[in-house]
C-alpha atoms as a PDB file:
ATOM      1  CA  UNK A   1      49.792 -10.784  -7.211  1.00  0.00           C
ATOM      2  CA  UNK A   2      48.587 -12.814 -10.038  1.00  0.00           C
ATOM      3  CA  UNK A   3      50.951 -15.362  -9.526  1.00  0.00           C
ATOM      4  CA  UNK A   4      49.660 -15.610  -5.672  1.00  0.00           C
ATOM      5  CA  UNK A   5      45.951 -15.502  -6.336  1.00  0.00           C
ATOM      6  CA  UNK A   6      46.454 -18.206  -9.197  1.00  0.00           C
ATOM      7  CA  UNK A   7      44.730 -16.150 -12.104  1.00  0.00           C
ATOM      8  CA  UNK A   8      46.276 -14.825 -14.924  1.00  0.00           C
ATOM      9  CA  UNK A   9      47.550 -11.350 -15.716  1.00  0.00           C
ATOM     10  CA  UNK A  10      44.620 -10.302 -17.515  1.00  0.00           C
ATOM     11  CA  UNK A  11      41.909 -11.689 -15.094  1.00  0.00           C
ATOM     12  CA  UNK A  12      43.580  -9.465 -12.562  1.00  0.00           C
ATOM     13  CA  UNK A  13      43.658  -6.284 -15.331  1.00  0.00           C
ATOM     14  CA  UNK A  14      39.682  -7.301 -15.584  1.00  0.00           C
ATOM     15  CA  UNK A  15      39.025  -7.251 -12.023  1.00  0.00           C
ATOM     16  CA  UNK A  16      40.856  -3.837 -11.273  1.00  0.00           C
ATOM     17  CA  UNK A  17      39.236  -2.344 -14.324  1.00  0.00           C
ATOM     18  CA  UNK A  18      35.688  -3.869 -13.328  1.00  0.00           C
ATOM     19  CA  UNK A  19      35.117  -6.219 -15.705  1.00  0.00           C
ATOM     20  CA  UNK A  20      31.704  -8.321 -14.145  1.00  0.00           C
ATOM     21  CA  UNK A  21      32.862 -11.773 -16.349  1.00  0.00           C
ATOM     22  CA  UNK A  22      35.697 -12.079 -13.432  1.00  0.00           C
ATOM     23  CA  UNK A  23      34.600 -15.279 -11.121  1.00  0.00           C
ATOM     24  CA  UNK A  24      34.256 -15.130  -7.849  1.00  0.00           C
ATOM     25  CA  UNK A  25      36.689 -17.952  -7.076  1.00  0.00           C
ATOM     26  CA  UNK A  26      38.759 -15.330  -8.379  1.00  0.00           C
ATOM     27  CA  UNK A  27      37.395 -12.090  -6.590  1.00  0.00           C
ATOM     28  CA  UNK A  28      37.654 -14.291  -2.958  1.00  0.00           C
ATOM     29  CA  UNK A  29      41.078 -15.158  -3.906  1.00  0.00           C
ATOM     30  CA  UNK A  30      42.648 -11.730  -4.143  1.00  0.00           C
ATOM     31  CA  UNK A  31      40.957 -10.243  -1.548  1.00  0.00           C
ATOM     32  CA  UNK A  32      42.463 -12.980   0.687  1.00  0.00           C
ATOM     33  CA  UNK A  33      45.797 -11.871  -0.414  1.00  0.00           C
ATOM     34  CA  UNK A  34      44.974  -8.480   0.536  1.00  0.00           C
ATOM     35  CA  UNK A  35      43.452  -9.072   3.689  1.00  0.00           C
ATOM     36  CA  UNK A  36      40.310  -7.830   2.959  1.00  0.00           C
ATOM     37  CA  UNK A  37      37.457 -10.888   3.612  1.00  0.00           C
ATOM     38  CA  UNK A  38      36.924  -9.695   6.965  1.00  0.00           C
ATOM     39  CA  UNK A  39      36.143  -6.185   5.794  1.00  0.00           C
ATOM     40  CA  UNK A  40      33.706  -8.172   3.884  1.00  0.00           C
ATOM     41  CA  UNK A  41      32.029 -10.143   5.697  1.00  0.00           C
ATOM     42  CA  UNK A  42      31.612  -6.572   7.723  1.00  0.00           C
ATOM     43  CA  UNK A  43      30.205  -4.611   4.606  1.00  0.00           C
ATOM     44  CA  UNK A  44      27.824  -7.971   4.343  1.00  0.00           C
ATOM     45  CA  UNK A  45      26.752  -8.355   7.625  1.00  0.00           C
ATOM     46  CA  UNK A  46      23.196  -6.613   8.214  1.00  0.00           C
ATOM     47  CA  UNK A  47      22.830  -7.635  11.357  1.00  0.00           C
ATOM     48  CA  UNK A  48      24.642  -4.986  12.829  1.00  0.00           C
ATOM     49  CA  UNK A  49      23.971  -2.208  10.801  1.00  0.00           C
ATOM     50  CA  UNK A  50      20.449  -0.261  11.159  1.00  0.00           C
ATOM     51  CA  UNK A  51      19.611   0.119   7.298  1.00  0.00           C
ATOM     52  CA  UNK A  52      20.767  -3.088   6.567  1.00  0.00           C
ATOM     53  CA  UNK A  53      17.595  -4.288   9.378  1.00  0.00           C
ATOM     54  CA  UNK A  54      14.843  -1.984   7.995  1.00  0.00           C
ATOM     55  CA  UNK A  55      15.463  -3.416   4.476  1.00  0.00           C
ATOM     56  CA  UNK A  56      15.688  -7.175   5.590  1.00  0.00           C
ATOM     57  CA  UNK A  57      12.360  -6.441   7.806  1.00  0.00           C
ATOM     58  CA  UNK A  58      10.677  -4.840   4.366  1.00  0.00           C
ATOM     59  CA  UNK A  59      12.433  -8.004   2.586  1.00  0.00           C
ATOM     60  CA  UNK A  60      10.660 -10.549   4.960  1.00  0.00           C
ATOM     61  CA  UNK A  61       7.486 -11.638   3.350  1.00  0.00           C
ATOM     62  CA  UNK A  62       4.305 -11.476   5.411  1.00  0.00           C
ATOM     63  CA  UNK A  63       3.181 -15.544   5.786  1.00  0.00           C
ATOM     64  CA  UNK A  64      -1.005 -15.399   5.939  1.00  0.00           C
ATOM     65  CA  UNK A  65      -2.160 -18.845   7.021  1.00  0.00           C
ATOM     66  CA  UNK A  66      -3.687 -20.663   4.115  1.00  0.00           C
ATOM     67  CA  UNK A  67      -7.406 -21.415   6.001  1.00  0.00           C
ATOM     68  CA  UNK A  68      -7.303 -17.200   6.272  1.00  0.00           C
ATOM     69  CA  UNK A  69      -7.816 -16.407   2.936  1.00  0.00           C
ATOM     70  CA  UNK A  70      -9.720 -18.870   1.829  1.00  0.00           C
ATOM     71  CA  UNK A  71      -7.626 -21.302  -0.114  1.00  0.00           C
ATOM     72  CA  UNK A  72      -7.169 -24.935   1.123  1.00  0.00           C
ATOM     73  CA  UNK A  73      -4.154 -26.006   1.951  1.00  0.00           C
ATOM     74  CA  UNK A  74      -2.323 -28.282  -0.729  1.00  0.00           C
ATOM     75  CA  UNK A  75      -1.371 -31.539   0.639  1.00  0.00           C
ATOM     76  CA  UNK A  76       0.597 -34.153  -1.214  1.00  0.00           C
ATOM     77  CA  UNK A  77      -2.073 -36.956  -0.354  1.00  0.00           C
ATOM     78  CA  UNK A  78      -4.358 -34.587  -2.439  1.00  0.00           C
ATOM     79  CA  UNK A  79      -2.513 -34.019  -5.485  1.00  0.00           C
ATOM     80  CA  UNK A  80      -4.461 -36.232  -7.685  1.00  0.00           C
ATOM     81  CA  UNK A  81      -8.239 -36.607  -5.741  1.00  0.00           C
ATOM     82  CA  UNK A  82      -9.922 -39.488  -6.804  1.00  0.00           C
ATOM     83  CA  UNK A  83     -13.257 -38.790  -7.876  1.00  0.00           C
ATOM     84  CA  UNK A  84     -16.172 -40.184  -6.731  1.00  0.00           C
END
């Protein structure tokens, strides 16, 4: 399998035993070979999965307009205000 994912013998003892130096080039590779990237993308997908929504929701930072709390908003013509 080594041979087929193009890493060596011990990146492949690394990976099985855990090891978090293993790249992901490497990682992607194998589990190609065994089929697995679409279970993947399924485990990574929280768009399907009701959990995986309540945590992106909780994720999602609330945007307050800048004129709401007070604070002008920063404007690139305004970076450097010349003074009067």
């Amino acid at each position: 399998m080594a041979k087929r994912a193009g890493v060596s013998k011990k990146t492949l003892y690394r990976l099985k035993h855990g090891d978090p130096r293993v790249s992901w080039g490497a990682v992607f590779r194998i589990l190609n070979i065994l089929n697995l990237i679409p279970e993947l993308n399924k485990a990574l997908n929280t768009t399907n999965n009701a959990l995986g929504l309540v945590l992106m929701s909780k994720a999602v930072a609330k945007r307050i307009p800048a004129s709401a709390n007070g604070i002008e908003p920063f404007h690139s013509r305004n970076r450097f205000p010349v003074r009067p």
